[in-house]
PDB file of N, CA and C in Angstrom:
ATOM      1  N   UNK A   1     -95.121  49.050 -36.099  1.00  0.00           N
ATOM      2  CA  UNK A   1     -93.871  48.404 -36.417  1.00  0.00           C
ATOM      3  C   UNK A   1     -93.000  49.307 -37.290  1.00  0.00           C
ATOM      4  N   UNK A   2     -93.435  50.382 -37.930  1.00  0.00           N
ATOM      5  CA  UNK A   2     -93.002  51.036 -39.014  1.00  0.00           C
ATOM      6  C   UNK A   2     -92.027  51.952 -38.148  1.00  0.00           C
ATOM      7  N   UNK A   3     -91.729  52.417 -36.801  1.00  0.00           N
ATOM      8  CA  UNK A   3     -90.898  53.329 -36.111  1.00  0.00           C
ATOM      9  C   UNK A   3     -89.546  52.198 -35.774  1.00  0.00           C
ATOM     10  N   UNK A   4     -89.749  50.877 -35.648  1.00  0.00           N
ATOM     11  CA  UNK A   4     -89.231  50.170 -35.417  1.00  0.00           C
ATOM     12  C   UNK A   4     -88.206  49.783 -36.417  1.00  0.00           C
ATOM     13  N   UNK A   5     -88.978  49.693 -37.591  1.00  0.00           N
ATOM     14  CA  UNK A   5     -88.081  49.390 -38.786  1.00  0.00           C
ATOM     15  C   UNK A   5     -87.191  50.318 -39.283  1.00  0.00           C
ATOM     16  N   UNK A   6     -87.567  51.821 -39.220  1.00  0.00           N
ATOM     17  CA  UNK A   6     -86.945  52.463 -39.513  1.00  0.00           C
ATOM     18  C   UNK A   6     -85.500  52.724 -38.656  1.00  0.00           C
ATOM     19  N   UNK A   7     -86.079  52.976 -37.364  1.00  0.00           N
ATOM     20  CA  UNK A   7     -84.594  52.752 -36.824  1.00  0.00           C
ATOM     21  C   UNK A   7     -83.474  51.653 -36.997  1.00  0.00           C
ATOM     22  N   UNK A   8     -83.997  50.751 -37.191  1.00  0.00           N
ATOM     23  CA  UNK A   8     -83.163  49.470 -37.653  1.00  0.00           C
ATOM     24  C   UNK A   8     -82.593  49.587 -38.866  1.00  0.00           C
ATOM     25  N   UNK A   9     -83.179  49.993 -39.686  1.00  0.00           N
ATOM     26  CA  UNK A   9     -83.046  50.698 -41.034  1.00  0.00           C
ATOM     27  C   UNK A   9     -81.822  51.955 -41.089  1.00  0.00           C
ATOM     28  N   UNK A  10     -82.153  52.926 -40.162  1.00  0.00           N
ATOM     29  CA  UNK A  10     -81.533  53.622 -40.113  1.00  0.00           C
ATOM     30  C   UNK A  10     -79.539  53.510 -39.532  1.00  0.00           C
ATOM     31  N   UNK A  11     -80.007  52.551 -38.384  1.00  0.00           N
ATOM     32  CA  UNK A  11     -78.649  52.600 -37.602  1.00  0.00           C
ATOM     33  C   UNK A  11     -77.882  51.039 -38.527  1.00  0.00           C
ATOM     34  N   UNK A  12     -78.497  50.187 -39.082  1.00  0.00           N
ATOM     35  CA  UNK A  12     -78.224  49.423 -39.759  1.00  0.00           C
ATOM     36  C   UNK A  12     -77.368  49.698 -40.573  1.00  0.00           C
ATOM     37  N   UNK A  13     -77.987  50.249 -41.817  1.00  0.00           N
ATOM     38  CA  UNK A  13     -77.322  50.663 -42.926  1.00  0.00           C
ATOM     39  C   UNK A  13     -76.427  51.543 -42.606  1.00  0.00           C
ATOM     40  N   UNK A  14     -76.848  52.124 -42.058  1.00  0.00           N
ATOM     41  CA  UNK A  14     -75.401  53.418 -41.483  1.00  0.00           C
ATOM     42  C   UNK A  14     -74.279  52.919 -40.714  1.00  0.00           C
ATOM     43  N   UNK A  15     -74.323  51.503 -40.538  1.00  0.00           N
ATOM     44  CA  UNK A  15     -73.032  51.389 -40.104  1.00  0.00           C
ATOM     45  C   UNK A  15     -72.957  50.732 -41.120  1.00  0.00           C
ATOM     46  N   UNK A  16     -73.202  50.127 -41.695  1.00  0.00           N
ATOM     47  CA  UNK A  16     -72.761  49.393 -43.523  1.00  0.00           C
ATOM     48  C   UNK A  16     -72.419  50.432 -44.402  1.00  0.00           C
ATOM     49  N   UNK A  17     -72.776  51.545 -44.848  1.00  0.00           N
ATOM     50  CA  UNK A  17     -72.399  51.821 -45.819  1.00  0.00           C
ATOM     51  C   UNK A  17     -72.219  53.649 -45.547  1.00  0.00           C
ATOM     52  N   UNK A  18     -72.148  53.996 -44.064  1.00  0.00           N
ATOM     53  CA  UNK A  18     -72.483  55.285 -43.661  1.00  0.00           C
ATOM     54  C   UNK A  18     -73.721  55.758 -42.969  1.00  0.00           C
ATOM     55  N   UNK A  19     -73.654  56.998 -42.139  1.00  0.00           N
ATOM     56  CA  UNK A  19     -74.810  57.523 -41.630  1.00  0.00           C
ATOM     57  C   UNK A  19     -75.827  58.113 -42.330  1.00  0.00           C
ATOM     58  N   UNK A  20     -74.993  59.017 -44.281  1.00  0.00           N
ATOM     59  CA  UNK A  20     -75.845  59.631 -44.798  1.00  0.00           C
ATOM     60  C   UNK A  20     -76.886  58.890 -45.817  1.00  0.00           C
ATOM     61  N   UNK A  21     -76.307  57.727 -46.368  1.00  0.00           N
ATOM     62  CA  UNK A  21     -77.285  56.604 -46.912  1.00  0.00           C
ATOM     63  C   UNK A  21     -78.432  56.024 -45.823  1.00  0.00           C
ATOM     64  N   UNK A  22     -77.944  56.035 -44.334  1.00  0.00           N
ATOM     65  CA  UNK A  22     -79.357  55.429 -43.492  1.00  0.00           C
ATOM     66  C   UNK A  22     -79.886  56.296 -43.773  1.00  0.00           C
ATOM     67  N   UNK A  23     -79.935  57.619 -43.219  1.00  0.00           N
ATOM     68  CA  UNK A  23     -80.852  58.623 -42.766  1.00  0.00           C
ATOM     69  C   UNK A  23     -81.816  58.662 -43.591  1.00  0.00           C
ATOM     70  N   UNK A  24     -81.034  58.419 -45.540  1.00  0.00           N
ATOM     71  CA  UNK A  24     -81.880  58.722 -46.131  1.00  0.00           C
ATOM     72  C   UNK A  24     -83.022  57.264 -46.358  1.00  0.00           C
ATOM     73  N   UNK A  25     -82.486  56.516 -46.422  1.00  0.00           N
ATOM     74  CA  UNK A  25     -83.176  54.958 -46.602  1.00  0.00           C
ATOM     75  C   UNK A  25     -84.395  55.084 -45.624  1.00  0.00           C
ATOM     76  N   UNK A  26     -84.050  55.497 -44.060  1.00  0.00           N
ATOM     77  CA  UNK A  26     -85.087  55.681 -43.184  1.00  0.00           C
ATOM     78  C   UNK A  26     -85.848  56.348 -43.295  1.00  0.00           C
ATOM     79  N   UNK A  27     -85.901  57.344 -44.509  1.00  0.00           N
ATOM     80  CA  UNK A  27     -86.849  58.667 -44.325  1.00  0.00           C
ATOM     81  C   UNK A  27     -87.694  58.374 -45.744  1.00  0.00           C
ATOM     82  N   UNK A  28     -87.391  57.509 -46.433  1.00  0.00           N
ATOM     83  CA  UNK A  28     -87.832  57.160 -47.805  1.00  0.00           C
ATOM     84  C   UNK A  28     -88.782  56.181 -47.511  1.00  0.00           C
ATOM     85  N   UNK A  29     -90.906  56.353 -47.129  1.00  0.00           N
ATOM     86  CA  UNK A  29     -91.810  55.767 -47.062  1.00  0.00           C
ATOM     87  C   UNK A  29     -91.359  54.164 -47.826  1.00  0.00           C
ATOM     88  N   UNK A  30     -91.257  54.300 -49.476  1.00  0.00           N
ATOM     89  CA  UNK A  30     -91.415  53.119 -49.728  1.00  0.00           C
ATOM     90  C   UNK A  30     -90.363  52.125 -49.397  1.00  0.00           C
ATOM     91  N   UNK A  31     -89.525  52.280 -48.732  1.00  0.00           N
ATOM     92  CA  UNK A  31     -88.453  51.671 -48.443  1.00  0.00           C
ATOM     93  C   UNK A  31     -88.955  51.142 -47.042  1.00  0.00           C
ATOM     94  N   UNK A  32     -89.340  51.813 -45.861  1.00  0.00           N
ATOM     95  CA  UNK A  32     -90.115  51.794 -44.889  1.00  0.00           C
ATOM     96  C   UNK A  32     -90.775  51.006 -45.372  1.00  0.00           C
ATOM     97  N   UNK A  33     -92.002  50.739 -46.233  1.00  0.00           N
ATOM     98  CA  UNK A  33     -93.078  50.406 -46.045  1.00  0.00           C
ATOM     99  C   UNK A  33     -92.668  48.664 -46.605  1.00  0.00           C
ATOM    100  N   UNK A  34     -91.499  48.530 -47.486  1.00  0.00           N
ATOM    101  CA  UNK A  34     -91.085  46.985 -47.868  1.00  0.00           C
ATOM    102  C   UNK A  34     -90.533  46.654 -46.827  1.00  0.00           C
ATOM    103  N   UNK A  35     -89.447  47.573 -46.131  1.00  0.00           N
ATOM    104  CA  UNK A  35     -89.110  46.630 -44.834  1.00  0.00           C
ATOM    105  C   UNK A  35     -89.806  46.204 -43.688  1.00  0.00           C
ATOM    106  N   UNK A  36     -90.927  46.988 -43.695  1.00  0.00           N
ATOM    107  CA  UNK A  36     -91.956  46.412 -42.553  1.00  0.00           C
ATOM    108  C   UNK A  36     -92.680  45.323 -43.046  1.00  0.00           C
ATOM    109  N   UNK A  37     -93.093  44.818 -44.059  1.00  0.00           N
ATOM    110  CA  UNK A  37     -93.669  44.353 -45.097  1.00  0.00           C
ATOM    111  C   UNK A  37     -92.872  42.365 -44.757  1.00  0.00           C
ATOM    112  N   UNK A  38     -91.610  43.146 -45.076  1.00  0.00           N
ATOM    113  CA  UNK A  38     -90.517  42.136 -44.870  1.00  0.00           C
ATOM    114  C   UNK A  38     -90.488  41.718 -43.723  1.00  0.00           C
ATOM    115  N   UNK A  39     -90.470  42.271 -42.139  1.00  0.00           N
ATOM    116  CA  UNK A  39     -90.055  42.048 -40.942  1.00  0.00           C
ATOM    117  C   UNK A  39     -91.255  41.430 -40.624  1.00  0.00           C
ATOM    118  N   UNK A  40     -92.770  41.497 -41.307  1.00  0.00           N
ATOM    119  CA  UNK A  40     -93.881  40.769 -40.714  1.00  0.00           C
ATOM    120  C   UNK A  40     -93.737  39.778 -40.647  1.00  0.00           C
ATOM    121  N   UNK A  41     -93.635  39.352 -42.789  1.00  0.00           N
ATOM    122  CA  UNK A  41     -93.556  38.093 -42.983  1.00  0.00           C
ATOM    123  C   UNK A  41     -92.792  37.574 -42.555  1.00  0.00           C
ATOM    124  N   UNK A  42     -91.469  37.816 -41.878  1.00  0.00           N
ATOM    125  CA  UNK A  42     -90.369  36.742 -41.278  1.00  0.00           C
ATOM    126  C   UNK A  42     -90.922  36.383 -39.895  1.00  0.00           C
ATOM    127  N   UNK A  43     -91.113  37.481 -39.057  1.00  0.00           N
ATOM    128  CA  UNK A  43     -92.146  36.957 -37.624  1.00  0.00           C
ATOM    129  C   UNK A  43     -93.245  35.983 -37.821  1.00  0.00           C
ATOM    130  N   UNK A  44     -94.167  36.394 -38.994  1.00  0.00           N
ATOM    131  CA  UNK A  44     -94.930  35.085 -39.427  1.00  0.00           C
ATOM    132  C   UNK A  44     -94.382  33.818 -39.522  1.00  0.00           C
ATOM    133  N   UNK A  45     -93.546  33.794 -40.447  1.00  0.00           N
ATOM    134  CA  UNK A  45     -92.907  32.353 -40.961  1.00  0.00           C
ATOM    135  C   UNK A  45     -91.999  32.148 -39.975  1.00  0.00           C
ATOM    136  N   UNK A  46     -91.374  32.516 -38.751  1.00  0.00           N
ATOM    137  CA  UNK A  46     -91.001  31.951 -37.925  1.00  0.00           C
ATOM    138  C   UNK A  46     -91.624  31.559 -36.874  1.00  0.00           C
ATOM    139  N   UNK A  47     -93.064  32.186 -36.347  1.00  0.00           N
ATOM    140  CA  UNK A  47     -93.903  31.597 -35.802  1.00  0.00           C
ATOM    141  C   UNK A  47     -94.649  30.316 -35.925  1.00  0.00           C
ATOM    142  N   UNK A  48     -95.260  30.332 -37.377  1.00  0.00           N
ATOM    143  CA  UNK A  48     -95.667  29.067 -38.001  1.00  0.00           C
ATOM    144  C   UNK A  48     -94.533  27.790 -38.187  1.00  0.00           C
ATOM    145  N   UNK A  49     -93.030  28.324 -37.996  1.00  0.00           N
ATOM    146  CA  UNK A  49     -92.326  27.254 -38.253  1.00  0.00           C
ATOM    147  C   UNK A  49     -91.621  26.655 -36.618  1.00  0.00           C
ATOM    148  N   UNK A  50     -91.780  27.406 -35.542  1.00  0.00           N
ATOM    149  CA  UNK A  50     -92.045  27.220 -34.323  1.00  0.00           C
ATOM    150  C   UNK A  50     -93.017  26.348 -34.060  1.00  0.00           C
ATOM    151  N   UNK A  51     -94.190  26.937 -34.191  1.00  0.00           N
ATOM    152  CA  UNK A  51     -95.766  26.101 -34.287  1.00  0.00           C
ATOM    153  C   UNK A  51     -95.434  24.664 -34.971  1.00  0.00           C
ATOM    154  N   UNK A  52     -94.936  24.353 -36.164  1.00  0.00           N
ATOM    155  CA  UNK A  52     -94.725  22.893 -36.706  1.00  0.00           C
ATOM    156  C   UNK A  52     -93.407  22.219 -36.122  1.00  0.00           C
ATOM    157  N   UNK A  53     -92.579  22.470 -35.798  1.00  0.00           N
ATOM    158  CA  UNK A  53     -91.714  21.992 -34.814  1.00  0.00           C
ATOM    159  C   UNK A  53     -92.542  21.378 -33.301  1.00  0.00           C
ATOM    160  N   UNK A  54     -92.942  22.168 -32.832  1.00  0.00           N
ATOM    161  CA  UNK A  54     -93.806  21.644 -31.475  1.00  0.00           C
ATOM    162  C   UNK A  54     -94.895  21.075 -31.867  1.00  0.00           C
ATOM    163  N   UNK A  55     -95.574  20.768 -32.992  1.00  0.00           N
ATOM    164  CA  UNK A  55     -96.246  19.630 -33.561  1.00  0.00           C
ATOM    165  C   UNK A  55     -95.555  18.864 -33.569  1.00  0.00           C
ATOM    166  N   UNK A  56     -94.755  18.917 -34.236  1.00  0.00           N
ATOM    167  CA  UNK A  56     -93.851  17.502 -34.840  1.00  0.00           C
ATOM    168  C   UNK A  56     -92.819  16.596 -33.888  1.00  0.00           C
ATOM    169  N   UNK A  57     -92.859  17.416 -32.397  1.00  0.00           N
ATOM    170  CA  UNK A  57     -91.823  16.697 -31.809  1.00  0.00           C
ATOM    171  C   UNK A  57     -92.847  16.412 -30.239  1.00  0.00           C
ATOM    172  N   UNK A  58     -93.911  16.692 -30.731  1.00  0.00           N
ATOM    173  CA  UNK A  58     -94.658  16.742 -29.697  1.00  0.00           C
ATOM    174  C   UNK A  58     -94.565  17.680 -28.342  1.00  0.00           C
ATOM    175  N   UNK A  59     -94.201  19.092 -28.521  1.00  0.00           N
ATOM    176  CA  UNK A  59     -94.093  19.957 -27.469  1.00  0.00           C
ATOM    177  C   UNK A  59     -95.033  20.672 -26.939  1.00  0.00           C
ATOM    178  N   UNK A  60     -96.694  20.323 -28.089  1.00  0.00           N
ATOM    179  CA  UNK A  60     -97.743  21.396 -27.696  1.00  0.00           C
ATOM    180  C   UNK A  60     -98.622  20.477 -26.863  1.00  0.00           C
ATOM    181  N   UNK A  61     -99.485  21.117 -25.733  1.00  0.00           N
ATOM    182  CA  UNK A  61    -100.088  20.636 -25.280  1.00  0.00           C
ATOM    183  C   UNK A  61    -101.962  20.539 -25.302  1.00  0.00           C
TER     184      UNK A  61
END
């Protein structure tokens, strides 16, 4: 996931605030390593909150 983030990272920020702030944000491990960190837990907690929705409305089988 960590090639993933970075590009997102990279082309992200670089259109927010410039190309030479991504490049560097993308190339900086610990920055990498919180945003992957970050992108898990949101796939998590949107899975689990998927998962209780189709509990709750009765969609799972």
């Amino acid at each position: 996931m960590g090639p993933y983030v970075r590009i997102i990272l990279r082309y992200g920020v670089g259109a927010i605030l410039g190309y030479e702030v991504g490049d560097q944000l993308s190339n900086d491990p610990d920055v990498v390593t919180a945003a992957t960190v970050a992108a898990t837990a949101l796939v998590g907690v949107a899975t689990e909150g998927a998962y209780y929705l189709a509990r709750r409305f009765g969609w799972e089988r």
